[in-house]
Protein backbone atom coordinates (compact mmCIF):
# COMPACT_ATOMS: atom_id res chain seq x y z
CA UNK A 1 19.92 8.53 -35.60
CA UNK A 2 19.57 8.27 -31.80
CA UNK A 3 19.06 4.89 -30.00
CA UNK A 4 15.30 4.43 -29.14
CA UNK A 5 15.06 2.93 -25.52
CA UNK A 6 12.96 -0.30 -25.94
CA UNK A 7 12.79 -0.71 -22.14
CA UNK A 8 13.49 1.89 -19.09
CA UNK A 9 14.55 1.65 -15.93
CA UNK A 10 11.08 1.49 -14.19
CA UNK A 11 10.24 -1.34 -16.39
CA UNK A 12 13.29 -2.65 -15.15
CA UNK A 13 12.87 -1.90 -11.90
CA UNK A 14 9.04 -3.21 -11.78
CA UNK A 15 10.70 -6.85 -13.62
CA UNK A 16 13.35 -7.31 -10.66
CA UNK A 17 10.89 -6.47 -7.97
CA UNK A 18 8.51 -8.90 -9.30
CA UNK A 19 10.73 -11.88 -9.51
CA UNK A 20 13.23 -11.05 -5.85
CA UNK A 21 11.92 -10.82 -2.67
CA UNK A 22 12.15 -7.30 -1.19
CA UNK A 23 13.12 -6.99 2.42
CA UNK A 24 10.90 -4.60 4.60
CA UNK A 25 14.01 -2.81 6.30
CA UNK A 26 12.71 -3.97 9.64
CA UNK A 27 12.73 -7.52 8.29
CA UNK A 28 16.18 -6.77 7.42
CA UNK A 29 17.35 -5.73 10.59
CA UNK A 30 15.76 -8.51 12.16
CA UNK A 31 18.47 -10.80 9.78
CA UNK A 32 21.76 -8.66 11.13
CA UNK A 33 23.81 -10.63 12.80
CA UNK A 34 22.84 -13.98 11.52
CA UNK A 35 25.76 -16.51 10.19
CA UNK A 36 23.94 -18.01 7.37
CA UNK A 37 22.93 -14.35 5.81
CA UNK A 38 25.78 -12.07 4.00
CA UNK A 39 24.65 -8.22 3.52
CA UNK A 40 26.20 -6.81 0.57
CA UNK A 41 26.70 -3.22 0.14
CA UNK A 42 26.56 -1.96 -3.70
CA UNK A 43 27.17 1.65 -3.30
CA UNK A 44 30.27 3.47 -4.32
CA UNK A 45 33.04 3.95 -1.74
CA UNK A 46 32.16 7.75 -1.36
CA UNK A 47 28.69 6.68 -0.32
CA UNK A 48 30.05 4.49 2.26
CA UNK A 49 32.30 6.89 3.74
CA UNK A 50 29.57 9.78 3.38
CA UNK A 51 27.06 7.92 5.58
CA UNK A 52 28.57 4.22 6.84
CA UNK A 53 27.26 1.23 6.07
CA UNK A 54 25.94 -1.74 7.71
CA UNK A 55 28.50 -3.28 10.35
CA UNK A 56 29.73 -6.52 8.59
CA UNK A 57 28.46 -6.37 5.23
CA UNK A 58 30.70 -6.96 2.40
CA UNK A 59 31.32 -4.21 -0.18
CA UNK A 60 31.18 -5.00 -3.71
CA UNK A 61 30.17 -1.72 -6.46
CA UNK A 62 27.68 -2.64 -8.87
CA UNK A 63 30.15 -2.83 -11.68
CA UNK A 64 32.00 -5.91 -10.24
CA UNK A 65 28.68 -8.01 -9.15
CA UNK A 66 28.46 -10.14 -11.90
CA UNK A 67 32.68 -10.36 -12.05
CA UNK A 68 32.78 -11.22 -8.35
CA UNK A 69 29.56 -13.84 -8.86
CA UNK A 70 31.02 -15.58 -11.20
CA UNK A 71 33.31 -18.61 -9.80
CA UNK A 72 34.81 -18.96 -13.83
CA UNK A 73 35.86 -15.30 -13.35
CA UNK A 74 39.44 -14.23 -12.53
CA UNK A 75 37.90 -11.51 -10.12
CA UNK A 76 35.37 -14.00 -8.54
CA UNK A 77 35.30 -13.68 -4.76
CA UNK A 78 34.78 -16.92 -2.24
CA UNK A 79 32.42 -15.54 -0.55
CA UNK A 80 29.69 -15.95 -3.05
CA UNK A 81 30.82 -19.66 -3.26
CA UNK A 82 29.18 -20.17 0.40
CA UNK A 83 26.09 -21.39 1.26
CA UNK A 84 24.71 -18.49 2.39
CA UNK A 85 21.75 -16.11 2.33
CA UNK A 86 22.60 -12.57 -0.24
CA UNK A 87 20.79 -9.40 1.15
CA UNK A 88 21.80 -6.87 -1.24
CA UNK A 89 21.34 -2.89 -0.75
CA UNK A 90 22.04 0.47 -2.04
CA UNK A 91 21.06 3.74 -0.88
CA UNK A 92 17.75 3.66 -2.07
CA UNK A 93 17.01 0.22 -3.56
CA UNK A 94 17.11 0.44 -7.21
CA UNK A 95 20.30 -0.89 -7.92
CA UNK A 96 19.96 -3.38 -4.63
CA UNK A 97 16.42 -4.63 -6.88
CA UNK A 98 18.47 -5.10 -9.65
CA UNK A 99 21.30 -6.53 -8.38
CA UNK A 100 19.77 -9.21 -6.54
CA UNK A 101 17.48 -10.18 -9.82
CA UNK A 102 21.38 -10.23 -11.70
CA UNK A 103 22.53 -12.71 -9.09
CA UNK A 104 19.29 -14.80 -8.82
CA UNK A 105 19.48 -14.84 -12.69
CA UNK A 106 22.77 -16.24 -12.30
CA UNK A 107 21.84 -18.86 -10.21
CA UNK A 108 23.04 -17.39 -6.62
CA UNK A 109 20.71 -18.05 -4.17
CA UNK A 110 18.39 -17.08 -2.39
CA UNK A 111 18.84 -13.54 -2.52
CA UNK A 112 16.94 -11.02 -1.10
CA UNK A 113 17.32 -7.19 -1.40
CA UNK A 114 16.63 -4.05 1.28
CA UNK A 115 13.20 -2.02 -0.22
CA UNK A 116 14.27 1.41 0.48
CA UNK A 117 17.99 0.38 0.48
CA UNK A 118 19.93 2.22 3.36
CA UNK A 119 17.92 5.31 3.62
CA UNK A 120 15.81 2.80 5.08
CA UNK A 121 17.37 0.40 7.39
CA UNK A 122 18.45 3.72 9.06
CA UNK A 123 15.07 4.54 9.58
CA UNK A 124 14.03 1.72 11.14
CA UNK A 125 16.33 1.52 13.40
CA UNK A 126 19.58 0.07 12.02
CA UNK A 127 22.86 0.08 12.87
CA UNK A 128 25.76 1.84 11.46
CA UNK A 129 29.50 1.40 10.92
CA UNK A 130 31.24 4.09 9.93
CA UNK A 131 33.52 3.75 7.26
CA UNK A 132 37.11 5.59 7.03
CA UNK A 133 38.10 7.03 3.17
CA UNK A 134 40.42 4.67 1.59
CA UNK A 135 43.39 6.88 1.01
């Protein structure tokens, strides 16, 4: 017998937007550049090198996040050990919404995420790095 979905994505979706604050992108791009805020890219590398990314933020797929969070974890990264501000995004901001409600439930904070995700910040006016194919 097939599994029966108790909860879907938009449920999902409507949880993490409720309890993380969603960035208009032109709030976002008023926080580039700031040393106390850390913009963290969640799209696969062939997004990133398909249409850039956002000069300076650190790149970490969705299927690490929790790995990287972690400071117990052998993959854990230092910079989620600093006392910093996490805007997360994607290229639309469903995984960015999620994300960031992950890493708040984990106790990382405050986070923050890009509503609209890059599409977005583009459209507002944001820069963009462009990012070479890892080879």
């Amino acid at each position: 017998m097939p599994s029966k979905i108790t909860q879907g994505y938009k449920a999902m979706l409507e949880a993490a937007n409720a309890a993380v604050r969603g960035l208009a992108p032109e709030e976002a791009v008023a926080l580039k550049g700031r040393d106390d805020v850390v913009f963290v890219d969640l799209r696969d590398p062939r997004e990133l090198t398909r249409e850039g990314k956002i000069p300076g933020a650190f790149h970490c797929t969705r299927g690490m996040l929790e790995f990287w969070i972690d400071p117990e974890s052998p993959y854990a990264k230092p910079i989620f050990q600093e006392d910093k501000t996490f805007v997360f995004y994607c290229a639309s901001g469903w995984r960015s919404a999620l994300a960031a409600k992950t890493a708040q439930d984990m106790g990382l904070a405050p986070v923050a995420h890009v509503a609209g995700g890059f599409t977005a910040w583009r459209n507002a006016g944001g820069d963009v790095e462009k990012v070479e194919p890892r080879g």
